[in-house]
N, C-alpha and C. Protein backbone atom coordinates (compact mmCIF):
# COMPACT_ATOMS: atom_id res chain seq x y z
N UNK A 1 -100.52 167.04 155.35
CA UNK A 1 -100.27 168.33 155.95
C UNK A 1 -98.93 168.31 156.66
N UNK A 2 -97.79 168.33 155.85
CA UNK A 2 -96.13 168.04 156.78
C UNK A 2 -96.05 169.71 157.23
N UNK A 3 -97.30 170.48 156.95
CA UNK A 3 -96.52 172.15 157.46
C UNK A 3 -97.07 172.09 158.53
N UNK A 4 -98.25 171.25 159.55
CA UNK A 4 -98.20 171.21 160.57
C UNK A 4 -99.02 169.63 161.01
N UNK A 5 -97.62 169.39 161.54
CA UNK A 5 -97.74 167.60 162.12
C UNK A 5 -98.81 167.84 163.27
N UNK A 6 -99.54 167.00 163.39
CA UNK A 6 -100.61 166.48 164.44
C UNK A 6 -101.86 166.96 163.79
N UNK A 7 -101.92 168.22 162.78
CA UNK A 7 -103.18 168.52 163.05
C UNK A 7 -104.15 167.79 162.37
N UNK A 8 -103.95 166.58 161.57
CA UNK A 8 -105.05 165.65 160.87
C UNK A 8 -106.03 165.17 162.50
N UNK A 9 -104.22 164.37 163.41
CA UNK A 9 -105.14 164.31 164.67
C UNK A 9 -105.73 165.24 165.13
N UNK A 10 -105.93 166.32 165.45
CA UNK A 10 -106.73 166.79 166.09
C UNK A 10 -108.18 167.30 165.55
N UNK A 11 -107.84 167.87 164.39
CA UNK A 11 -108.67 167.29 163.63
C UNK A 11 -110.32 166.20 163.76
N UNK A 12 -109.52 165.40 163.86
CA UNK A 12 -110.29 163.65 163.83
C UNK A 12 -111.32 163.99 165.39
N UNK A 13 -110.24 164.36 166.52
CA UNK A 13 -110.25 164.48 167.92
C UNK A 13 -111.63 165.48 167.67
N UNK A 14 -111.73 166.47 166.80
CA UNK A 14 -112.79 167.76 167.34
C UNK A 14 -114.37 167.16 166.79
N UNK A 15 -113.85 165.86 164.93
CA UNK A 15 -114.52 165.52 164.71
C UNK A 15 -115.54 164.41 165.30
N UNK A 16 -114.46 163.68 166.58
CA UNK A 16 -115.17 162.92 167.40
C UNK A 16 -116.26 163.42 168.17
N UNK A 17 -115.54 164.88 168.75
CA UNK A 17 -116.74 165.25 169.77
C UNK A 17 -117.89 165.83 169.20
N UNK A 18 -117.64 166.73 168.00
CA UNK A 18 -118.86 166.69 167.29
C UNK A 18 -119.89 165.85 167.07
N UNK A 19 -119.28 164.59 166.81
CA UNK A 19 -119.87 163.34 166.61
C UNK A 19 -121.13 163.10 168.15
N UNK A 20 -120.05 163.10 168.96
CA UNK A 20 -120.71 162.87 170.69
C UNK A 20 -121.79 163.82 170.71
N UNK A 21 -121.55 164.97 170.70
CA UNK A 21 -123.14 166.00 170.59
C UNK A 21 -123.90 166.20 170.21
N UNK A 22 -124.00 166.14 168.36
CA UNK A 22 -124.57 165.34 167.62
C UNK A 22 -125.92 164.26 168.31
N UNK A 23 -125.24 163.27 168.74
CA UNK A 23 -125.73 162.16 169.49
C UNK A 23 -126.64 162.20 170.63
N UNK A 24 -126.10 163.35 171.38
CA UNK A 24 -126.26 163.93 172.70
C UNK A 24 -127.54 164.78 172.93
N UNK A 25 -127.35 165.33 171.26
CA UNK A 25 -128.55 166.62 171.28
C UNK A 25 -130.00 165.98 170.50
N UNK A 26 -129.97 164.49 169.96
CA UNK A 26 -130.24 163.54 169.63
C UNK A 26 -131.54 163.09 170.37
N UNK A 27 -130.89 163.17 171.61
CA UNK A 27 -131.41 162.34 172.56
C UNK A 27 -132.54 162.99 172.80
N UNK A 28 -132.63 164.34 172.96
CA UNK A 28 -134.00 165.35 173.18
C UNK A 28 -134.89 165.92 172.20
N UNK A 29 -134.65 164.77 171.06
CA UNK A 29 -135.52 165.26 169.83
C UNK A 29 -136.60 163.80 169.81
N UNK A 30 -137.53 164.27 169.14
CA UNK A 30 -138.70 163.29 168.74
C UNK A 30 -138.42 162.13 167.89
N UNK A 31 -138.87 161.02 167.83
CA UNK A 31 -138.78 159.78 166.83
C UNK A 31 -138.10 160.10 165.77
N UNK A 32 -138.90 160.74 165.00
CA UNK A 32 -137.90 160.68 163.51
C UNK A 32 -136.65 161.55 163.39
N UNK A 33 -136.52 162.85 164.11
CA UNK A 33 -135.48 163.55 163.99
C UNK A 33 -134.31 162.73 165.05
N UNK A 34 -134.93 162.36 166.13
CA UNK A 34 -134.25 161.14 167.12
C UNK A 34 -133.26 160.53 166.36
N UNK A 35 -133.57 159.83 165.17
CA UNK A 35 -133.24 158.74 164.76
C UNK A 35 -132.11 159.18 163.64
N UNK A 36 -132.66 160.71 163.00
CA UNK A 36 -131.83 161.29 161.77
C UNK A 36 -130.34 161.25 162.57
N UNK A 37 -130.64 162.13 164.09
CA UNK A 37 -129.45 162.73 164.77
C UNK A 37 -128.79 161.26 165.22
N UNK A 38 -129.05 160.25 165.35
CA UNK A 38 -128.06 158.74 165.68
C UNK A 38 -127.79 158.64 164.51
N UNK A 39 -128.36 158.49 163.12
CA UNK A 39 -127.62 158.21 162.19
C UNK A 39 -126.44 159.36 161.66
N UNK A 40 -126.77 160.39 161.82
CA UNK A 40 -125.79 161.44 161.58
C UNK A 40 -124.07 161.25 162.66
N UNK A 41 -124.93 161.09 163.88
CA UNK A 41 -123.90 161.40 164.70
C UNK A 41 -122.68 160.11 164.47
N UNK A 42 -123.48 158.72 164.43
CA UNK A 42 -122.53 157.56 164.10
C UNK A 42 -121.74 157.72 163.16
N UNK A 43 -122.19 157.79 161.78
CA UNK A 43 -121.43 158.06 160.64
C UNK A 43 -120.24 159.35 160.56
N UNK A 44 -120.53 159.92 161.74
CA UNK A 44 -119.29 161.21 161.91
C UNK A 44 -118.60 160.66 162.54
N UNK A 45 -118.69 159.95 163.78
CA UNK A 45 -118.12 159.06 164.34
C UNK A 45 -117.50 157.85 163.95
N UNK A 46 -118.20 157.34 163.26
CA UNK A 46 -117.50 155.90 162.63
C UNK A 46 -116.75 156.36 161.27
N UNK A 47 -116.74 157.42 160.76
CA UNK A 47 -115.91 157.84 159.63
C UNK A 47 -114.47 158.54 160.28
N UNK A 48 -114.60 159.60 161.67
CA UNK A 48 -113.53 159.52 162.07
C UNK A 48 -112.62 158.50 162.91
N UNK A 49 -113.42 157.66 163.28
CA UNK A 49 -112.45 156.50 163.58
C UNK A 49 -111.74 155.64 162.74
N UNK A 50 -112.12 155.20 161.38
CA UNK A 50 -112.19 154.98 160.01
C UNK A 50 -110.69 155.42 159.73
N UNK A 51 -110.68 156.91 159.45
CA UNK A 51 -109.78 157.37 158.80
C UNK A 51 -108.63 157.78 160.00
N UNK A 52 -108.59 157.56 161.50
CA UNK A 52 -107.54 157.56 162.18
C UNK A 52 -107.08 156.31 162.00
N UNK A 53 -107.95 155.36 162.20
CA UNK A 53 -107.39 153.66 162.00
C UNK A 53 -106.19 153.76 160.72
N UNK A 54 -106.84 154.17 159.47
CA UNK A 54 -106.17 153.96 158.27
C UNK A 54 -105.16 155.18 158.29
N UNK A 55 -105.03 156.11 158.89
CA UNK A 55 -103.84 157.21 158.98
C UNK A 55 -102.54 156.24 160.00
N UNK A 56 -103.53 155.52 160.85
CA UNK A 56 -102.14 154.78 162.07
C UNK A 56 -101.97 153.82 161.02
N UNK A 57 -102.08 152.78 160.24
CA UNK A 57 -101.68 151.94 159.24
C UNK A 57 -100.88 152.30 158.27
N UNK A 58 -101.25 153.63 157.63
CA UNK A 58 -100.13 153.99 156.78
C UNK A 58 -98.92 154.20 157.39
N UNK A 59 -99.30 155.26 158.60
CA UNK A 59 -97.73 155.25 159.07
C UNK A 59 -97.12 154.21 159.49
N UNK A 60 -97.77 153.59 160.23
CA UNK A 60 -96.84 152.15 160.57
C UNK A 60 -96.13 151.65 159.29
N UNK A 61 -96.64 151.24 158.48
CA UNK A 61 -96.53 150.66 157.31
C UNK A 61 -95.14 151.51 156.44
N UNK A 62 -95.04 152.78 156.68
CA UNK A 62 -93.88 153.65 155.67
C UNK A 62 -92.88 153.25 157.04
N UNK A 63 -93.03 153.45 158.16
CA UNK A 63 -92.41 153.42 159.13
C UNK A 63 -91.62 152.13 159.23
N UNK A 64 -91.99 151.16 158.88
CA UNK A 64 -91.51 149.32 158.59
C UNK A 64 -90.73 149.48 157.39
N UNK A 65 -91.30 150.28 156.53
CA UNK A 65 -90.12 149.64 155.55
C UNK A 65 -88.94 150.62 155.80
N UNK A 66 -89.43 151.94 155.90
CA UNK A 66 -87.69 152.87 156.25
C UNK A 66 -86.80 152.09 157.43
N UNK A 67 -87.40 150.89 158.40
CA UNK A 67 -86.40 150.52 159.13
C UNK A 67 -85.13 149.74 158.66
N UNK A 68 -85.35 148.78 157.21
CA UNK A 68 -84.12 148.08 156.84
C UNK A 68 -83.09 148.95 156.17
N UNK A 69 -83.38 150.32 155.84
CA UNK A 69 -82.61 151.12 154.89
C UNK A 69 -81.71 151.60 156.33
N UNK A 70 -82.76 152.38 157.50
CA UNK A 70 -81.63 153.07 158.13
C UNK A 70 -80.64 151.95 158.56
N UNK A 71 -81.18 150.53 158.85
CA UNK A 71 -80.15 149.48 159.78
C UNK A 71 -79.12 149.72 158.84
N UNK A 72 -79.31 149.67 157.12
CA UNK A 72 -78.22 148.99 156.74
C UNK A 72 -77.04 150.38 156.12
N UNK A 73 -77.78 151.47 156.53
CA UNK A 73 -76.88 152.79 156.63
C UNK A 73 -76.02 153.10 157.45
N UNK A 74 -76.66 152.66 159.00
CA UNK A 74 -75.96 152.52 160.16
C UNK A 74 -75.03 152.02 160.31
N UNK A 75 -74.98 150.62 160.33
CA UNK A 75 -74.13 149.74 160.23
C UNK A 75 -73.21 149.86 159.39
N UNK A 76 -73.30 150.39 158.06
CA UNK A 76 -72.58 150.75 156.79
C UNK A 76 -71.13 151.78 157.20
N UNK A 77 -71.88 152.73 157.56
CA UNK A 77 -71.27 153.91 158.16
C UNK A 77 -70.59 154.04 159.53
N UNK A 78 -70.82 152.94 160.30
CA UNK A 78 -70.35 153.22 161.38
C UNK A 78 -69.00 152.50 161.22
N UNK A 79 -67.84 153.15 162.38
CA UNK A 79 -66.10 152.98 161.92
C UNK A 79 -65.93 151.33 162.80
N UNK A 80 -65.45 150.64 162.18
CA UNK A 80 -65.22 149.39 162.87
C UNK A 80 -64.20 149.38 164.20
N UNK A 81 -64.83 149.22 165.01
CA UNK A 81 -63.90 149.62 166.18
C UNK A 81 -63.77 147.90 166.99
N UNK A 82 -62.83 148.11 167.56
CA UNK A 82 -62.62 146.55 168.18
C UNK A 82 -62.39 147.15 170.18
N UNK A 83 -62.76 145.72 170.70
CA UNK A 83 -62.72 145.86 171.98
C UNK A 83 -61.45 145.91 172.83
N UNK A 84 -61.30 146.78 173.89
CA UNK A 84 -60.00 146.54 174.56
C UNK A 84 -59.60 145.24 174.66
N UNK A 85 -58.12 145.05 174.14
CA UNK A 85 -57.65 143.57 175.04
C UNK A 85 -57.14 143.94 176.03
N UNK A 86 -57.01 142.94 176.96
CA UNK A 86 -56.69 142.88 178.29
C UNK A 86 -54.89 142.27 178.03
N UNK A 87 -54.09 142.89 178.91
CA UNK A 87 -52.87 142.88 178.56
C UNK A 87 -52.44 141.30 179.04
N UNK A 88 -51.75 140.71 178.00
CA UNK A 88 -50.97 139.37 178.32
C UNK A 88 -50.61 138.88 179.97
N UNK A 89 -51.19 137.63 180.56
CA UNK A 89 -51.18 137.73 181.88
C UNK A 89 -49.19 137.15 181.78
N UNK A 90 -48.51 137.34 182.99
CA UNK A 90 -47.18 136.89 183.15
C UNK A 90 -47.38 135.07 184.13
């Protein structure tokens, strides 16, 4: 989604708390539905943590390799300049 940056995160963020209530509303149900709503709520939960983990890995990962291209653009391009000398002492 490059037409609007962040929103996978937030995204993930709304899917967490879903996850939490889920869990929450869980808690005031009987044995077997008890148990549906923990398995539901985890797997929303552990799937959006899942896929933020592996969203921060990719980027890191594109992010590592574009660093040797810009160094060696930089450096490429930049005008060789030398340091003041200091004038001949008498």
């Amino acid at each position: 989604m490059k037409e609007f940056p962040g929103i996978s995160e937030a995204l993930l963020l709304i899917c967490l708390g879903i996850g939490y209530i889920v869990i929450y509303l869980a808690k005031r149900e009987e044995r077997q539905l008890q148990l549906i709503g923990y398995i539901i709520g985890g797997v929303i939960i552990g799937l959006a943590l899942f896929y933020q983990a592996a969203n921060l890995w990719i980027q890191a990962k594109t992010c590592s390799q574009r660093i040797p291209y810009y160094k060696a653009t930089m450096h490429s391009s930049w005008p060789k300049q030398s340091l003041p000398q200091a004038p001949p002492s008498k």
